[in-house]
C-alpha atoms as a PDB file:
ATOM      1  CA  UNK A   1     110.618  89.331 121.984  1.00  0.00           C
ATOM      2  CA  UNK A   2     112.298  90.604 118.517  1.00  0.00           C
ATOM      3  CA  UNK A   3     114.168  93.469 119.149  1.00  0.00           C
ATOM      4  CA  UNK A   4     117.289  95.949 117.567  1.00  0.00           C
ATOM      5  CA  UNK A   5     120.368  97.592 119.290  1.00  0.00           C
ATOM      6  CA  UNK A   6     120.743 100.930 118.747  1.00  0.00           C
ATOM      7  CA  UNK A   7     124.229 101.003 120.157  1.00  0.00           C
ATOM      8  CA  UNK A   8     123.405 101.065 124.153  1.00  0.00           C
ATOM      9  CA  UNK A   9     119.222 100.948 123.276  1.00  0.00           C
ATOM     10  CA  UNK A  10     116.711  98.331 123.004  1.00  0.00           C
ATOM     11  CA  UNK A  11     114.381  98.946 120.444  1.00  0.00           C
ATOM     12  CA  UNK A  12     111.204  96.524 119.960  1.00  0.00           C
ATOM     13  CA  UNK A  13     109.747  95.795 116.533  1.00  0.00           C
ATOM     14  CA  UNK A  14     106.134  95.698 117.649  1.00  0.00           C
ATOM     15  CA  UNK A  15     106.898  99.237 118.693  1.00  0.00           C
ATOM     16  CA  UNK A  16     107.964 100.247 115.381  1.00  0.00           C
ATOM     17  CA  UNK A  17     105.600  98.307 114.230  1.00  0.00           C
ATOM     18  CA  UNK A  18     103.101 100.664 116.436  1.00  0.00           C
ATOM     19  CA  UNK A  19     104.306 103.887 115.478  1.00  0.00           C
ATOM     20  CA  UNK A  20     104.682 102.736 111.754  1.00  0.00           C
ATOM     21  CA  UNK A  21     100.347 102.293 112.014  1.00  0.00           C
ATOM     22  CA  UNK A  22     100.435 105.441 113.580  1.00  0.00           C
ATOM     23  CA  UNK A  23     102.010 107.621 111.437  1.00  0.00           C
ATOM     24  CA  UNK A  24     100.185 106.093 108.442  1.00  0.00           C
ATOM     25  CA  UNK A  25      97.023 107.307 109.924  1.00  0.00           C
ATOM     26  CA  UNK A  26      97.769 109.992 112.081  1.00  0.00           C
ATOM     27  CA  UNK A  27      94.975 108.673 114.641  1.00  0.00           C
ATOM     28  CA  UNK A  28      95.832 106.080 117.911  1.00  0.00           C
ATOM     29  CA  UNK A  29      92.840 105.270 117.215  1.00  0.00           C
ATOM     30  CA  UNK A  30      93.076 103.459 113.892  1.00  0.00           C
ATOM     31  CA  UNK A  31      96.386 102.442 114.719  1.00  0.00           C
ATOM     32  CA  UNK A  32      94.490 100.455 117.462  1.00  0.00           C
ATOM     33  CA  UNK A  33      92.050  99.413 115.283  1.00  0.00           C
ATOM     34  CA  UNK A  34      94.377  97.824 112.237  1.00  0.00           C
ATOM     35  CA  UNK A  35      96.642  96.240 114.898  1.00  0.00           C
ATOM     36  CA  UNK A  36      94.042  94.867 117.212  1.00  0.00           C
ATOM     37  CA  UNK A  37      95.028  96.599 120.226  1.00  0.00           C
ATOM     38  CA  UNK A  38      93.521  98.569 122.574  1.00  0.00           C
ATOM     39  CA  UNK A  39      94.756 102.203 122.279  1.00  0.00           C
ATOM     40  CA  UNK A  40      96.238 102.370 125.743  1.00  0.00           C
ATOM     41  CA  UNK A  41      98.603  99.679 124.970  1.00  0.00           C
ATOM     42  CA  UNK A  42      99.643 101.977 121.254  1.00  0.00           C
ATOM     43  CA  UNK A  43     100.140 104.809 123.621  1.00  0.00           C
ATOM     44  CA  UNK A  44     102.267 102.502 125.505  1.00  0.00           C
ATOM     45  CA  UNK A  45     103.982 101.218 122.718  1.00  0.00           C
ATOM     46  CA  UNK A  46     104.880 104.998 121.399  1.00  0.00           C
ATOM     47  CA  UNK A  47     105.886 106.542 125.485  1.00  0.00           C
ATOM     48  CA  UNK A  48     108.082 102.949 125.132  1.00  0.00           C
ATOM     49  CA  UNK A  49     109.608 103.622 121.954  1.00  0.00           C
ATOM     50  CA  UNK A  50     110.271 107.720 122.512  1.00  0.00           C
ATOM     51  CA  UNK A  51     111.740 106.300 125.648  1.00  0.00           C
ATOM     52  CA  UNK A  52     114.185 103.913 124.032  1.00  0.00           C
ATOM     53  CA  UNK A  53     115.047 106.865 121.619  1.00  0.00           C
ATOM     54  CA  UNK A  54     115.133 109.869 124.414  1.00  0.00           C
ATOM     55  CA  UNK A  55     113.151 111.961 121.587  1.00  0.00           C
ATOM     56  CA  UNK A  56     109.545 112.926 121.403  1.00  0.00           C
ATOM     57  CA  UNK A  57     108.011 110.821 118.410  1.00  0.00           C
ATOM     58  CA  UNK A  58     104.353 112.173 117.950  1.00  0.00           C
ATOM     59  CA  UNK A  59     102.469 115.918 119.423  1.00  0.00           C
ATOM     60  CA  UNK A  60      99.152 116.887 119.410  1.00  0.00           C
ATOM     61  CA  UNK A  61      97.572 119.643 117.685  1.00  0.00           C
ATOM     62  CA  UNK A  62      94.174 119.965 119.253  1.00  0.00           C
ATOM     63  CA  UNK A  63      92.272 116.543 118.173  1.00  0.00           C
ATOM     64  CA  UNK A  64      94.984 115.738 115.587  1.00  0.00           C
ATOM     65  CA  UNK A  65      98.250 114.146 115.533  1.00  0.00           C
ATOM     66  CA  UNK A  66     101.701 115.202 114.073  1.00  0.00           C
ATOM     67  CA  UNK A  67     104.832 113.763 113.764  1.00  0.00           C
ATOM     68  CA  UNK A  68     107.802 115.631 115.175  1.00  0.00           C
ATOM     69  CA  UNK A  69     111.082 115.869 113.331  1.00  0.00           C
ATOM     70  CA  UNK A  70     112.151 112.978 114.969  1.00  0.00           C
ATOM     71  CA  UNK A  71     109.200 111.364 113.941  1.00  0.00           C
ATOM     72  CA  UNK A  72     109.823 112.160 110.555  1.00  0.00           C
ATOM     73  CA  UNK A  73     113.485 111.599 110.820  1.00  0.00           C
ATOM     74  CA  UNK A  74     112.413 107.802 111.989  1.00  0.00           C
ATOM     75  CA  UNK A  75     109.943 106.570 109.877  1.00  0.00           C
ATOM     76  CA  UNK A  76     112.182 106.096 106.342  1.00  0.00           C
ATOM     77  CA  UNK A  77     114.056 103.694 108.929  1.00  0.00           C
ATOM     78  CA  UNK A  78     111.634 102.192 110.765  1.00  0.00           C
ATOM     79  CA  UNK A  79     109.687 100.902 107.515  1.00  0.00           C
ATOM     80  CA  UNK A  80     113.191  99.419 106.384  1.00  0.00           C
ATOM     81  CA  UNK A  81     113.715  97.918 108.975  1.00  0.00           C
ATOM     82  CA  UNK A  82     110.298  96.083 109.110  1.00  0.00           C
ATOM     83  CA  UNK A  83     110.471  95.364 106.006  1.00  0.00           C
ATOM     84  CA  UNK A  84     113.839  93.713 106.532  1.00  0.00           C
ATOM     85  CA  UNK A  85     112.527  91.992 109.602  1.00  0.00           C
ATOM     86  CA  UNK A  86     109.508  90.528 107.798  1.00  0.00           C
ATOM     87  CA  UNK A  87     111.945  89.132 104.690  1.00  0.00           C
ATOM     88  CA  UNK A  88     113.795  87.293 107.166  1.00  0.00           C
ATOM     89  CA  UNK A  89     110.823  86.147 108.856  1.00  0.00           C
ATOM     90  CA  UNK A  90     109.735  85.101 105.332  1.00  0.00           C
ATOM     91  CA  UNK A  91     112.602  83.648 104.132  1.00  0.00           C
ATOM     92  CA  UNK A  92     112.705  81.142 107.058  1.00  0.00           C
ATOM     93  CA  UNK A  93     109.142  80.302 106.862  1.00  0.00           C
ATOM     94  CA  UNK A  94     109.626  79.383 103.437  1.00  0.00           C
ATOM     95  CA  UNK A  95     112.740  77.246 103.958  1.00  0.00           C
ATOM     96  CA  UNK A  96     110.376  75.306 106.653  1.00  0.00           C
ATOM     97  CA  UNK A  97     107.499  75.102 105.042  1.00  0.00           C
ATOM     98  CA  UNK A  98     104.562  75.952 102.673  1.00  0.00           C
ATOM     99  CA  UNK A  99     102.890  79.029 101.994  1.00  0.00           C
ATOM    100  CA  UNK A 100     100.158  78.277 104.716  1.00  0.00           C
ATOM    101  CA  UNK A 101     102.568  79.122 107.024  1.00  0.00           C
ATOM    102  CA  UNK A 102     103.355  82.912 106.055  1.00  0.00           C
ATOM    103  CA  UNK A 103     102.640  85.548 107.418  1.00  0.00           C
ATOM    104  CA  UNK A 104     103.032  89.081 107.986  1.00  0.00           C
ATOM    105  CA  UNK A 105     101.193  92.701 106.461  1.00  0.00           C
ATOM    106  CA  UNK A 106     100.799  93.460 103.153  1.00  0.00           C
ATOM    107  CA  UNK A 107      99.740  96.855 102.376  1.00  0.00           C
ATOM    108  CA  UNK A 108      98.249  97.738  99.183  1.00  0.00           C
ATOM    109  CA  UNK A 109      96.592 100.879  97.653  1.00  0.00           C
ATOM    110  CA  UNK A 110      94.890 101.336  94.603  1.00  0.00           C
ATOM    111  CA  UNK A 111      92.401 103.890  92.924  1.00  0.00           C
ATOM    112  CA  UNK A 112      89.002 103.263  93.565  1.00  0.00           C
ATOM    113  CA  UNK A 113      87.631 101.470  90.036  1.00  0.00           C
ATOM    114  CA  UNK A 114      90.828  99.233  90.221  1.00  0.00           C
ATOM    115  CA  UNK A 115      89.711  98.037  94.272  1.00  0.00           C
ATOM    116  CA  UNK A 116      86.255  97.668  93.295  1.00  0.00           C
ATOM    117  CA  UNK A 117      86.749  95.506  89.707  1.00  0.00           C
ATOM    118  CA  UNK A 118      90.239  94.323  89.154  1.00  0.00           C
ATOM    119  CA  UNK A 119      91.741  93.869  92.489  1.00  0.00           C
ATOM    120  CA  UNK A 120      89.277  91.861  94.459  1.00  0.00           C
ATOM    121  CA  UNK A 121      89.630  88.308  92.606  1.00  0.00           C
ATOM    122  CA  UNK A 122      93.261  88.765  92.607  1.00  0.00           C
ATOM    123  CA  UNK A 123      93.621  89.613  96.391  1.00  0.00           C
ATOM    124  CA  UNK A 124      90.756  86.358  96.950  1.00  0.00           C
ATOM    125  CA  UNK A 125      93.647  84.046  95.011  1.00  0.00           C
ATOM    126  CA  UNK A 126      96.289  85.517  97.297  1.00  0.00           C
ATOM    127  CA  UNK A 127      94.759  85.052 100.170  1.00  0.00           C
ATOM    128  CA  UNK A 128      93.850  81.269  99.223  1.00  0.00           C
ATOM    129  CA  UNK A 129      97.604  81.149  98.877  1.00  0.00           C
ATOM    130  CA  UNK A 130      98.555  82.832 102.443  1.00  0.00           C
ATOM    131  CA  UNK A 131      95.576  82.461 104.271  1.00  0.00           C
ATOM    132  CA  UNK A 132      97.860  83.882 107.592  1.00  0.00           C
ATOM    133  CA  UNK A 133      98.542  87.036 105.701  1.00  0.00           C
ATOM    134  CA  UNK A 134      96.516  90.057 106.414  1.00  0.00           C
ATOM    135  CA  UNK A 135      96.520  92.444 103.674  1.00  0.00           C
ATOM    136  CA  UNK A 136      95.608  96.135 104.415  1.00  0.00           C
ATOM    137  CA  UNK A 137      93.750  97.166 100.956  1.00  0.00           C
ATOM    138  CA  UNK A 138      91.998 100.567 100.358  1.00  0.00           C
ATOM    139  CA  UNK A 139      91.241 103.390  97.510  1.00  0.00           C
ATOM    140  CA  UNK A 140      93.888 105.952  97.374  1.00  0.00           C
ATOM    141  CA  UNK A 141      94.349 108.910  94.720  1.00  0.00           C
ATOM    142  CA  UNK A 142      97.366 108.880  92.874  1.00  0.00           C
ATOM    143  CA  UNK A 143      99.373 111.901  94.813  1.00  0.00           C
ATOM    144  CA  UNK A 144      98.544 109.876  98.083  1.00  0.00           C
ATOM    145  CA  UNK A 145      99.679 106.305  96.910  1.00  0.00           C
ATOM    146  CA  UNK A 146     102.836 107.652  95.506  1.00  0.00           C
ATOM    147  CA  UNK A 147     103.479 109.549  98.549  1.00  0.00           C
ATOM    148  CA  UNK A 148     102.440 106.493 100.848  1.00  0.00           C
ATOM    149  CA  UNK A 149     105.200 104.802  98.791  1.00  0.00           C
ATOM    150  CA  UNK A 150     107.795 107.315  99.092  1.00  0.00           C
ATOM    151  CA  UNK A 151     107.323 106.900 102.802  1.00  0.00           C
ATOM    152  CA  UNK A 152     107.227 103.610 102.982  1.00  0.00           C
ATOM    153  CA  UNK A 153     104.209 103.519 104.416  1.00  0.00           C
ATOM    154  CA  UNK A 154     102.755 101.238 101.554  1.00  0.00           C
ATOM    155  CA  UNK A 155     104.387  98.169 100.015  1.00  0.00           C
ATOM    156  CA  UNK A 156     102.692  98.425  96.536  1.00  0.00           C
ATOM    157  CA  UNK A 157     100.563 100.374  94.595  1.00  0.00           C
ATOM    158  CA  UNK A 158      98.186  99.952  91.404  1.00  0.00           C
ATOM    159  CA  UNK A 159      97.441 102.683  89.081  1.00  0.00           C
ATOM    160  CA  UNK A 160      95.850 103.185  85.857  1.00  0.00           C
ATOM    161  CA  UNK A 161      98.139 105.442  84.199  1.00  0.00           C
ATOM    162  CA  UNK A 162      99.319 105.771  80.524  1.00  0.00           C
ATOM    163  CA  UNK A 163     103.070 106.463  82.303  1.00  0.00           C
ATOM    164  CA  UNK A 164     104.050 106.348  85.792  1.00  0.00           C
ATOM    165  CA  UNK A 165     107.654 107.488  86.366  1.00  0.00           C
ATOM    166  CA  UNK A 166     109.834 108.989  89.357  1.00  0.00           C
ATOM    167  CA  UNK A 167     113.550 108.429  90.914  1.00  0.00           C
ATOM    168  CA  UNK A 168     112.279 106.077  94.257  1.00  0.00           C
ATOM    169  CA  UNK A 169     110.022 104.338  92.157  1.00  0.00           C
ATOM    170  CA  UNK A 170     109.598 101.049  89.498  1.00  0.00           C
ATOM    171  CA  UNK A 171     106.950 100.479  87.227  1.00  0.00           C
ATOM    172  CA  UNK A 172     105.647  97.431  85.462  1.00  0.00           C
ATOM    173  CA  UNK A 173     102.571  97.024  82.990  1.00  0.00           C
ATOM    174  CA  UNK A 174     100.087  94.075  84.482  1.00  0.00           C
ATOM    175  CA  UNK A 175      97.727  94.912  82.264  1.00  0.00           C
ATOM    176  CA  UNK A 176      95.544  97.633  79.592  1.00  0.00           C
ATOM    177  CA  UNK A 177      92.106  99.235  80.599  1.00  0.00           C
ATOM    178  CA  UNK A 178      90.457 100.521  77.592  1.00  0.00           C
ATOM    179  CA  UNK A 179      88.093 103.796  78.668  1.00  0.00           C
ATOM    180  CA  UNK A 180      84.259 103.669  77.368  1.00  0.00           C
ATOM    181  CA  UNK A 181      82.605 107.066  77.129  1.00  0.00           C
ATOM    182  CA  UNK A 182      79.127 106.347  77.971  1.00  0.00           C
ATOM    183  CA  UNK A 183      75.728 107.537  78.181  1.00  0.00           C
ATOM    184  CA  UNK A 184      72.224 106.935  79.477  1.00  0.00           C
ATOM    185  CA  UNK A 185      71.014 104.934  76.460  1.00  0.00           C
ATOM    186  CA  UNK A 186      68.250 106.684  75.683  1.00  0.00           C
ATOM    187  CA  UNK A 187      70.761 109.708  75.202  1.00  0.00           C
ATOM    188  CA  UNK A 188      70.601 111.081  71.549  1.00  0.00           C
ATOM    189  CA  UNK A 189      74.046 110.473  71.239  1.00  0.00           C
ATOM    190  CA  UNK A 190      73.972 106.729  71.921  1.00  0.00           C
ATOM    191  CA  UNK A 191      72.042 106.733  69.038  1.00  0.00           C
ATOM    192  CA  UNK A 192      75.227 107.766  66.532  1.00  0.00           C
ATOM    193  CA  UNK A 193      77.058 105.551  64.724  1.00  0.00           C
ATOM    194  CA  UNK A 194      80.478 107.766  65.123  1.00  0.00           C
ATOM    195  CA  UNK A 195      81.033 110.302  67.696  1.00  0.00           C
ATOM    196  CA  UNK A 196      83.991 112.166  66.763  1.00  0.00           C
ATOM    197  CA  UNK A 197      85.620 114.333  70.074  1.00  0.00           C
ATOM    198  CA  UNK A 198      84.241 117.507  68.394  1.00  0.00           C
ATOM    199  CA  UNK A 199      80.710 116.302  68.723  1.00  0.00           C
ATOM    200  CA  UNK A 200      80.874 116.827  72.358  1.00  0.00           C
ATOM    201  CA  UNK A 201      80.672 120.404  72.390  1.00  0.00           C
ATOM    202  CA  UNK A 202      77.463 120.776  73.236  1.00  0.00           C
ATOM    203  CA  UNK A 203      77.229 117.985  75.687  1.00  0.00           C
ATOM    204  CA  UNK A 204      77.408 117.975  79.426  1.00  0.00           C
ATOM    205  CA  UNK A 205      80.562 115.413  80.479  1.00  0.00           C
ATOM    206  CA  UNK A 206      80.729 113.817  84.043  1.00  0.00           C
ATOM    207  CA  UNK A 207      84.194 114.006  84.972  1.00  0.00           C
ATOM    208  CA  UNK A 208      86.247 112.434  87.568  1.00  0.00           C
ATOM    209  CA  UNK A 209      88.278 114.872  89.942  1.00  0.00           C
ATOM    210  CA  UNK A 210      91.582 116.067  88.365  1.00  0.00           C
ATOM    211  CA  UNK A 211      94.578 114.104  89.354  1.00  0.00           C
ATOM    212  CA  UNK A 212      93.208 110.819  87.519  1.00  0.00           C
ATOM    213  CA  UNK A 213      94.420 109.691  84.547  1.00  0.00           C
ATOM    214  CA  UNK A 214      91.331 109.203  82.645  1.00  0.00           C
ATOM    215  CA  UNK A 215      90.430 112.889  83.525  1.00  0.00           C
ATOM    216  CA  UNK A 216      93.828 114.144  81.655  1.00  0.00           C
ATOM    217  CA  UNK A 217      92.843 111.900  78.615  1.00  0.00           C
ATOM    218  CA  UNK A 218      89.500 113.771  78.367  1.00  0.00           C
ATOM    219  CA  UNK A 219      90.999 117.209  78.738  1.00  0.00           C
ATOM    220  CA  UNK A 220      93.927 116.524  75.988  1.00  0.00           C
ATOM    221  CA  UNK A 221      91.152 115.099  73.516  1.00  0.00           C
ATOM    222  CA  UNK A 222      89.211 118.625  74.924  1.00  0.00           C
ATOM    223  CA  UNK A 223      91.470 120.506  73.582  1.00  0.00           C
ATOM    224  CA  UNK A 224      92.819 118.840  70.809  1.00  0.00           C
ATOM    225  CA  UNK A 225      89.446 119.680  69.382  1.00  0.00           C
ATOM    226  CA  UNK A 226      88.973 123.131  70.747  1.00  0.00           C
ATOM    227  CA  UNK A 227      85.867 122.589  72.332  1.00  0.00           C
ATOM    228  CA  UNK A 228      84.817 123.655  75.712  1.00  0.00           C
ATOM    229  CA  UNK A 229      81.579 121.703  76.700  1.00  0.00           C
ATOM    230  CA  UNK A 230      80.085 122.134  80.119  1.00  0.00           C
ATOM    231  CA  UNK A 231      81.806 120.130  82.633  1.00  0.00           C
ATOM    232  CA  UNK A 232      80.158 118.108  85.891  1.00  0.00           C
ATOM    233  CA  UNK A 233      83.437 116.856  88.730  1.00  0.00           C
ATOM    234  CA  UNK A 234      83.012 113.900  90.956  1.00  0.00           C
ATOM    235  CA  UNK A 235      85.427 112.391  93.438  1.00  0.00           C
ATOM    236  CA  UNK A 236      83.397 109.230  93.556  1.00  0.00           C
ATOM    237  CA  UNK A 237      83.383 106.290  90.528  1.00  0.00           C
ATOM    238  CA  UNK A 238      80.322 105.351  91.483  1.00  0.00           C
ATOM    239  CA  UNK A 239      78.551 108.626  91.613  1.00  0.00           C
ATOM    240  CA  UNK A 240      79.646 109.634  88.239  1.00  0.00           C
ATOM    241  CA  UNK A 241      78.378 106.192  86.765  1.00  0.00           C
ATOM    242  CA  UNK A 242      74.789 107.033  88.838  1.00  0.00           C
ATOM    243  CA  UNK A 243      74.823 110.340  87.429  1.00  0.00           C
ATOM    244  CA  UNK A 244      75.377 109.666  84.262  1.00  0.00           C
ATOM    245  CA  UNK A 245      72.421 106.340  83.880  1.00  0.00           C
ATOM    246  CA  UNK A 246      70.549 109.029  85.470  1.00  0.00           C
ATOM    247  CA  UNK A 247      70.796 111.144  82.308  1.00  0.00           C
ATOM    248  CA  UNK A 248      72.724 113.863  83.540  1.00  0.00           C
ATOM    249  CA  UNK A 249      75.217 113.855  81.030  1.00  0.00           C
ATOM    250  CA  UNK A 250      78.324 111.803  79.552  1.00  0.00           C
ATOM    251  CA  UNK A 251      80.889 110.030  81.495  1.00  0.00           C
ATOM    252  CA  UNK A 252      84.786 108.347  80.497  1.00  0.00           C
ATOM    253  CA  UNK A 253      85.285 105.225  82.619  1.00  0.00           C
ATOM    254  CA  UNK A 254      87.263 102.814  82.459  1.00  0.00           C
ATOM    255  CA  UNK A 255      85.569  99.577  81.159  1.00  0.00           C
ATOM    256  CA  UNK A 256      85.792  97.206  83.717  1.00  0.00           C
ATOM    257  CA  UNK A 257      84.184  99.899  85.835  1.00  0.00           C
ATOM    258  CA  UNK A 258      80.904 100.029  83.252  1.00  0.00           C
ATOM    259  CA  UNK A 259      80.738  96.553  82.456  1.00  0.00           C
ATOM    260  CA  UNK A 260      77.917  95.728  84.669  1.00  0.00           C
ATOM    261  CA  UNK A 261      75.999  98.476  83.789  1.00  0.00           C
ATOM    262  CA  UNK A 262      76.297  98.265  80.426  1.00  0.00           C
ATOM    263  CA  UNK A 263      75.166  94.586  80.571  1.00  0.00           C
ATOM    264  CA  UNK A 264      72.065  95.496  82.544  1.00  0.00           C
ATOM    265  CA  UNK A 265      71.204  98.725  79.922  1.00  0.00           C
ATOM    266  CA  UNK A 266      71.548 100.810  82.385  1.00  0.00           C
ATOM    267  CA  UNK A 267      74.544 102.780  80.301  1.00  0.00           C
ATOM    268  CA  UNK A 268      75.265 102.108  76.542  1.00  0.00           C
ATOM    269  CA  UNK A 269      78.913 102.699  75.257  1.00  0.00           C
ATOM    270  CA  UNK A 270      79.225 105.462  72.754  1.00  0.00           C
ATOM    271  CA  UNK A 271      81.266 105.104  69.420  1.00  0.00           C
ATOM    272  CA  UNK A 272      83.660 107.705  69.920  1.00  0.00           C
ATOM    273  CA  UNK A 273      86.658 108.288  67.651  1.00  0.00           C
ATOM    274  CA  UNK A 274      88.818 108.003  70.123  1.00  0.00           C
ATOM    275  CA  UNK A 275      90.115 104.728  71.949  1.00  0.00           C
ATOM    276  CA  UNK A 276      91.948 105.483  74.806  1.00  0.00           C
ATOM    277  CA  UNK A 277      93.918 102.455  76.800  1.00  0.00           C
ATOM    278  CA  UNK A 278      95.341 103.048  80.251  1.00  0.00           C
ATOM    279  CA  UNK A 279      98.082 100.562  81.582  1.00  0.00           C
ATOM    280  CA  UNK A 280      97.297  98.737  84.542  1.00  0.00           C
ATOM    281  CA  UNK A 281     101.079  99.437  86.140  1.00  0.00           C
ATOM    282  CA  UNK A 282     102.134  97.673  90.060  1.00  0.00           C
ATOM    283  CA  UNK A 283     103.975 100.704  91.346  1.00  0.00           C
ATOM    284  CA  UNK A 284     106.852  99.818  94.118  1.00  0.00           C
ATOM    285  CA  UNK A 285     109.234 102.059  95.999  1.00  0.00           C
ATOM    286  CA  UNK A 286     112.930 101.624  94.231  1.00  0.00           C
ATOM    287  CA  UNK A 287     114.382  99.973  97.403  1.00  0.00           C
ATOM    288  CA  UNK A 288     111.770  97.523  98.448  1.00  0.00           C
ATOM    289  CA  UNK A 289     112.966  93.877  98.124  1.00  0.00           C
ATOM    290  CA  UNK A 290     109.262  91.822  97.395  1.00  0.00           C
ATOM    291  CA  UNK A 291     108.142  89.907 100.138  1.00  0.00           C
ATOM    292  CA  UNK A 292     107.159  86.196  98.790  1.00  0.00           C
ATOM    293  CA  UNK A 293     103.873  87.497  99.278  1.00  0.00           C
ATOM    294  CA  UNK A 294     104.158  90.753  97.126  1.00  0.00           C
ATOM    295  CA  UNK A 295     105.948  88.406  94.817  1.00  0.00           C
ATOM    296  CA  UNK A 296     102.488  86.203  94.649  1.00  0.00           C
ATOM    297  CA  UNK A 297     100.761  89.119  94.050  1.00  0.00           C
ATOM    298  CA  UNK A 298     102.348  90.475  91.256  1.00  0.00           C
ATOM    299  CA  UNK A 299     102.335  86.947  89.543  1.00  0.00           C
ATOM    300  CA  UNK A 300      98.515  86.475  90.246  1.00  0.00           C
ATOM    301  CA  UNK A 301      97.871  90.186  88.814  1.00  0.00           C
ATOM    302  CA  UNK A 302      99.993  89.550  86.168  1.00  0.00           C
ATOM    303  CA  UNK A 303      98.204  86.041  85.242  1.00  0.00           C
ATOM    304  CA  UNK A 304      94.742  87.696  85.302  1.00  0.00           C
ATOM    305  CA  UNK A 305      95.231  90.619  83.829  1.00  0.00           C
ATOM    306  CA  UNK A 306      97.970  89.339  80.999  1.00  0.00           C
ATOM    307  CA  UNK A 307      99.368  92.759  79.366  1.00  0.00           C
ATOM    308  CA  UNK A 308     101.521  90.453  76.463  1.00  0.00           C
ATOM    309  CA  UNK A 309     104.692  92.456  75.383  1.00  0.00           C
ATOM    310  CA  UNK A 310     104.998  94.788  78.405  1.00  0.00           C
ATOM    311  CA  UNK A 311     108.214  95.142  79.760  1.00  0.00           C
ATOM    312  CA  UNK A 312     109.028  96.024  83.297  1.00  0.00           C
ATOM    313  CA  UNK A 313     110.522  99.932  83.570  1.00  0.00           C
ATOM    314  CA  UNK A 314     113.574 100.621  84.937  1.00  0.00           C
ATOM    315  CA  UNK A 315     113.715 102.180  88.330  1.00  0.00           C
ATOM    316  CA  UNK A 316     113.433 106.416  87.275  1.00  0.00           C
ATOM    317  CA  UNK A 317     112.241 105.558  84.382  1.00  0.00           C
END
C-alpha cells in the first residue's frame, strides 16, 4: 500500500488518486466509472481521505457536487504529488525494463477536430508503445483545457491556436493546420476563381462558437473588410460541416477536418484570398516534469505532424 506522511497522518495515493477523478468530474459517479470502482468504495475512498485530513473534502448541492475550500486548497497538491508518485513509478520501470511494462494515466484534452483527425493515429502509436497505459482522451474547448491544466487536472493539452501564451503554461508548435473555407459545391461561389474576404458580404457563414481560434480568424478578416454578412453558430464540428454540404451556407474549417468530404464532393474548397494557418501547439502546465509516456507522445505528434523550424516557447511566453 503506497502511502504519504503528513506529519502524524497516513495519507493513501489511491485516495488521492480518488478524489483527484472526483474533482475532475464533479460526479462519484464518473469517478467510479474512469477508475473501475464501484461508487461505494469512491465514497469510501473520499470519508477515508477527509478522515486522514480531519477536513470535509467534497458537499452536495442538491444532485451536484462541490469542492469545499479544503477541497480546493488540496487538489494543486494532490495532482503534484501524483504526478511525482507516477515519475518515480516510471523511472523505475524504465530502469527494469521496456516500455511494455509502463504504466500509469495519461490525461489528454484536445478540441474536437484535433480528437477526431489528428490525434487518433498518434494516440494508436502510443499505445502500441505502452500498451499498460490508459490514456483518458476527450474534446475540450480552449477555456476548459487551459483551466484543466491550471489545475492539474490534465497532463497535456492540444490546441489549434495561432498563439497560446500564459505564466503556468509552455507551448510548443507540433505542427500547422491550414483553414479551407468551403461550400456545398454546387454553391455559386465554388464556382469563382478568386474569392476575395469582401465577396462574402452577402453570404451566409457557418461559424463555430466563439472561443475557437478559427472563429477569431473569420471575425478579424470580417472586419478587416467591413462587411457584416449573416452569421449561423455551432458548437459542434460536425454539424457545421453537415450544414454547410447541406447548402446552408459557408463554413472555415480546418483542413484535416474537410478532407474527407472534400474527397467524396460532398464540400468543394473555395479560393479565398486569404490563407489562414493555425499551429498545432502541445500545451503543458509550467511545472509538470513529462512522464516517459507524455515524452512519447510529444515525439510521436511531433514525427507525424513535422512543423520544420518551430521552436519550443518559453514558459510565459
Amino acid at each position: 500500500m503506497r502511502t504519504i506522511e503528513f506529519y502524524d497522518r497516513t495519507v493513501e495515493l489511491k485516495h488521492l488518486t480518488t478524489f483527484s477523478a472526483v474533482a475532475r468530474h464533479m460526479s462519484f459517479t464518473r469517478a467510479a466509472e474512469e477508475l473501475g470502482y464501484v461508487q461505494s468504495s469512491v465514497t469510501a475512498h473520499i470519508k477515508g481521505l477527509e478522515r486522514d485530513l480531519d477536513a470535509p473534502l467534497f458537499e452536495r448541492l442538491g444532485r451536484r457536487v462541490a469542492l469545499t475550500d479544503a477541497g480546493r486548497a488540496l487538489l494543486p497538491h494532490a495532482q503534484t504529488l501524483l504526478n511525482d508518485a507516477e515519475q518515480a513509478a516510471d523511472a523505475v520501470r524504465a530502469a527494469c525494463g521496456s516500455p511494455e511494462n509502463v504504466r500509469g494515466t495519461l490525461r489528454i484534452a484536445a478540441p474536437e477536430s484535433l480528437c477526431a483527425h489528428r490525434l487518433p493515429p498518434v494516440l494508436r502509436a502510443l499505445k502500441d508503445r505502452f500498451p499498460l497505459l490508459q490514456v483518458i482522451f476527450g474534446p475540450a474547448s480552449r477555456g476548459a483545457l487551459l483551466a484543466a491544466l491550471g489545475e492539474g487536472t490534465l497532463d497535456a493539452g492540444f490546441l489549434l491556436e495561432e498563439e497560446v501564451g500564459g505564466p503556468m503554461l509552455t507551448s510548443t508548435v507540433l505542427g500547422q493546420e491550414e483553414l479551407r473555407l468551403v461550400a456545398r459545391p454546387d454553391h455559386p461561389i465554388a464556382k469563382r476563381a478568386r474569392v476575395p474576404t469582401a465577396e462574402l458580404a452577402g453570404e451566409t457563414l457557418l461559424l463555430i462558437e466563439k472561443g475557437c481560434a478559427q472563429r477569431e480568424v473569420m471575425e478579424a478578416e470580417l472586419a478587416s473588410a467591413g462587411i457584416h454578412p449573416a452569421r449561423m453558430e455551432f458548437v459542434s464540428t460536425e454539424a457545421l460541416k453537415r450544414c454547410a454540404a447541406a447548402g446552408l451556407g459557408i463554413a472555415l474549417l480546418p483542413a484535416a477536418a474537410v478532407a474527407d468530404e472534400i474527397r467524396r464532393g460532398e464540400l468543394a474548397p473555395l479560393a479565398w484570398t486569404c490563407r489562414p494557418v493555425l499551429g498545432v501547439h502541445l500545451v503543458l502546465h509550467k511545472d509538470r516534469q513529462p512522464t516517459a509516456a507524455l515524452r512519447a507522445l510529444t515525439a510521436l505528434a511531433e514525427d507525424r505532424w513535422a512543423a520544420p523550424d518551430a521552436p519550443a516557447k518559453a514558459p510565459g511566453v
